[in-house]
C-alpha atoms as a PDB file:
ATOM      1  CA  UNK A   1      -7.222  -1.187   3.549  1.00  0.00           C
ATOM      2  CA  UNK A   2      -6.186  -4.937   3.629  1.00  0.00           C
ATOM      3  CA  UNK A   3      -8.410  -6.057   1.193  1.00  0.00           C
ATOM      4  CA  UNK A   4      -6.798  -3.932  -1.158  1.00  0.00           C
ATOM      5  CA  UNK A   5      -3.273  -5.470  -0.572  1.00  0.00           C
ATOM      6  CA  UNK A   6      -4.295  -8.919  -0.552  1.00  0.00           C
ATOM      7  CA  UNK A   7      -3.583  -9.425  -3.815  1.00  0.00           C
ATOM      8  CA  UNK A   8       0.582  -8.429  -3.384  1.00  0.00           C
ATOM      9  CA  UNK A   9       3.179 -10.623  -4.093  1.00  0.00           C
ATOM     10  CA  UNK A  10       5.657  -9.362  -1.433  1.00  0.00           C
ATOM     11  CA  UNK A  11       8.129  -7.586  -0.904  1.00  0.00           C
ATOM     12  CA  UNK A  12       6.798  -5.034  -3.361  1.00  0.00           C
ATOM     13  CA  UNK A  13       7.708  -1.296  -3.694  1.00  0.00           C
ATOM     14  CA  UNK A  14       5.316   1.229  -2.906  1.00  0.00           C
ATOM     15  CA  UNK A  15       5.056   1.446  -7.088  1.00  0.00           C
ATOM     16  CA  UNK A  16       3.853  -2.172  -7.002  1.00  0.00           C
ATOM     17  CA  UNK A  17       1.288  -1.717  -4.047  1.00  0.00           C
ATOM     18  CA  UNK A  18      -0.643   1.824  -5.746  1.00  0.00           C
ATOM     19  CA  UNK A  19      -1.155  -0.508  -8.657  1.00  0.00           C
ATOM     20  CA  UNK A  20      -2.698  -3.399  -6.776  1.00  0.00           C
ATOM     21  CA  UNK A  21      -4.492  -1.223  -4.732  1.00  0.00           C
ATOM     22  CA  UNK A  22      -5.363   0.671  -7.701  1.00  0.00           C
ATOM     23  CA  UNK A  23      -6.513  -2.128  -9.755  1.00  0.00           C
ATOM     24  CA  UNK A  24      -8.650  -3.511  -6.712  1.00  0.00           C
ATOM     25  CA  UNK A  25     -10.688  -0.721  -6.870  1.00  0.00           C
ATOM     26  CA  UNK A  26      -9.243   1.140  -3.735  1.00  0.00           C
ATOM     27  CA  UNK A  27     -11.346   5.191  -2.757  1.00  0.00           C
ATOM     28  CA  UNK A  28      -9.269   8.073  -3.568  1.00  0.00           C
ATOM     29  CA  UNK A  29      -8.601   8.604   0.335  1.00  0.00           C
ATOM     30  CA  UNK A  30      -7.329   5.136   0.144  1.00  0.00           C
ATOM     31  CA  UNK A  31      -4.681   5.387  -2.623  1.00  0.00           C
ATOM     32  CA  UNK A  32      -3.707   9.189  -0.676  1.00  0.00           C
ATOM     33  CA  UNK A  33      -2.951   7.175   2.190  1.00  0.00           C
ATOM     34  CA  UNK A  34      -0.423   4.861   0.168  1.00  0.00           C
ATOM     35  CA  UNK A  35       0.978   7.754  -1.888  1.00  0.00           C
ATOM     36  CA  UNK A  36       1.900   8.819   1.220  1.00  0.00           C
ATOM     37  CA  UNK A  37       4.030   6.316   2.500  1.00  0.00           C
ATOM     38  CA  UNK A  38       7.941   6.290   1.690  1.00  0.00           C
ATOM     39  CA  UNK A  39       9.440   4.881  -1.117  1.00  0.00           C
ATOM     40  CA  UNK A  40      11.340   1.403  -0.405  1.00  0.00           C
ATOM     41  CA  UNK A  41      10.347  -2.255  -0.594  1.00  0.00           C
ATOM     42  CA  UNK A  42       7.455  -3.692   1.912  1.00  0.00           C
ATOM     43  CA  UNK A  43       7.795  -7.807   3.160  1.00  0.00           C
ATOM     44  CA  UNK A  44       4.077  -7.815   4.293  1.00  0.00           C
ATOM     45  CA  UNK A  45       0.918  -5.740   4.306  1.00  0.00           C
ATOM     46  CA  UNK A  46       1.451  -5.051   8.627  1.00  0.00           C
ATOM     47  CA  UNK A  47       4.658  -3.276   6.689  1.00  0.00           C
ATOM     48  CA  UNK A  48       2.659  -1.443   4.739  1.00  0.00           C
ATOM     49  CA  UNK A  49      -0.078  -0.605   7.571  1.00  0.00           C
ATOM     50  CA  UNK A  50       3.009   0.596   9.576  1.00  0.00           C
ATOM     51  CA  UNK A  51       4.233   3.258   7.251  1.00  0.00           C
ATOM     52  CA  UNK A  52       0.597   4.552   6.555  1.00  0.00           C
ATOM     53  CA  UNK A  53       0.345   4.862  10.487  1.00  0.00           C
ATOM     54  CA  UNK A  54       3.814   7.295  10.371  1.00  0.00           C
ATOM     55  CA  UNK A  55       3.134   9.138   7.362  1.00  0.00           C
ATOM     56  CA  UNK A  56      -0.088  10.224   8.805  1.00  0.00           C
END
């Protein structure tokens, strides 16, 4: 998962972090997980990590 968010400029919405994750290449299971997590802004991938860990 963190190799696909290495790339981020944060904070970035959830928009900004299906792109990057998108562009990187991520596995559909991958981008399910992060269409999964709310909508809002994100100040670092452990963030990120957090609200896949909740919405799952």
């Amino acid at each position: 998962m963190q190799k696909h968010l290495g790339g981020i400029d944060y904070p970035a919405t959830k928009e900004d972090i299906l792109a990057s994750a998108r562009e990187s290449g991520a596995d559909d299971d991958i981008m399910k997980a992060l269409e999964a997590i709310p909508d809002g802004e994100y100040d670092a991938p452990t963030a990120v990590s957090s609200a896949i860990a909740d919405a799952n």
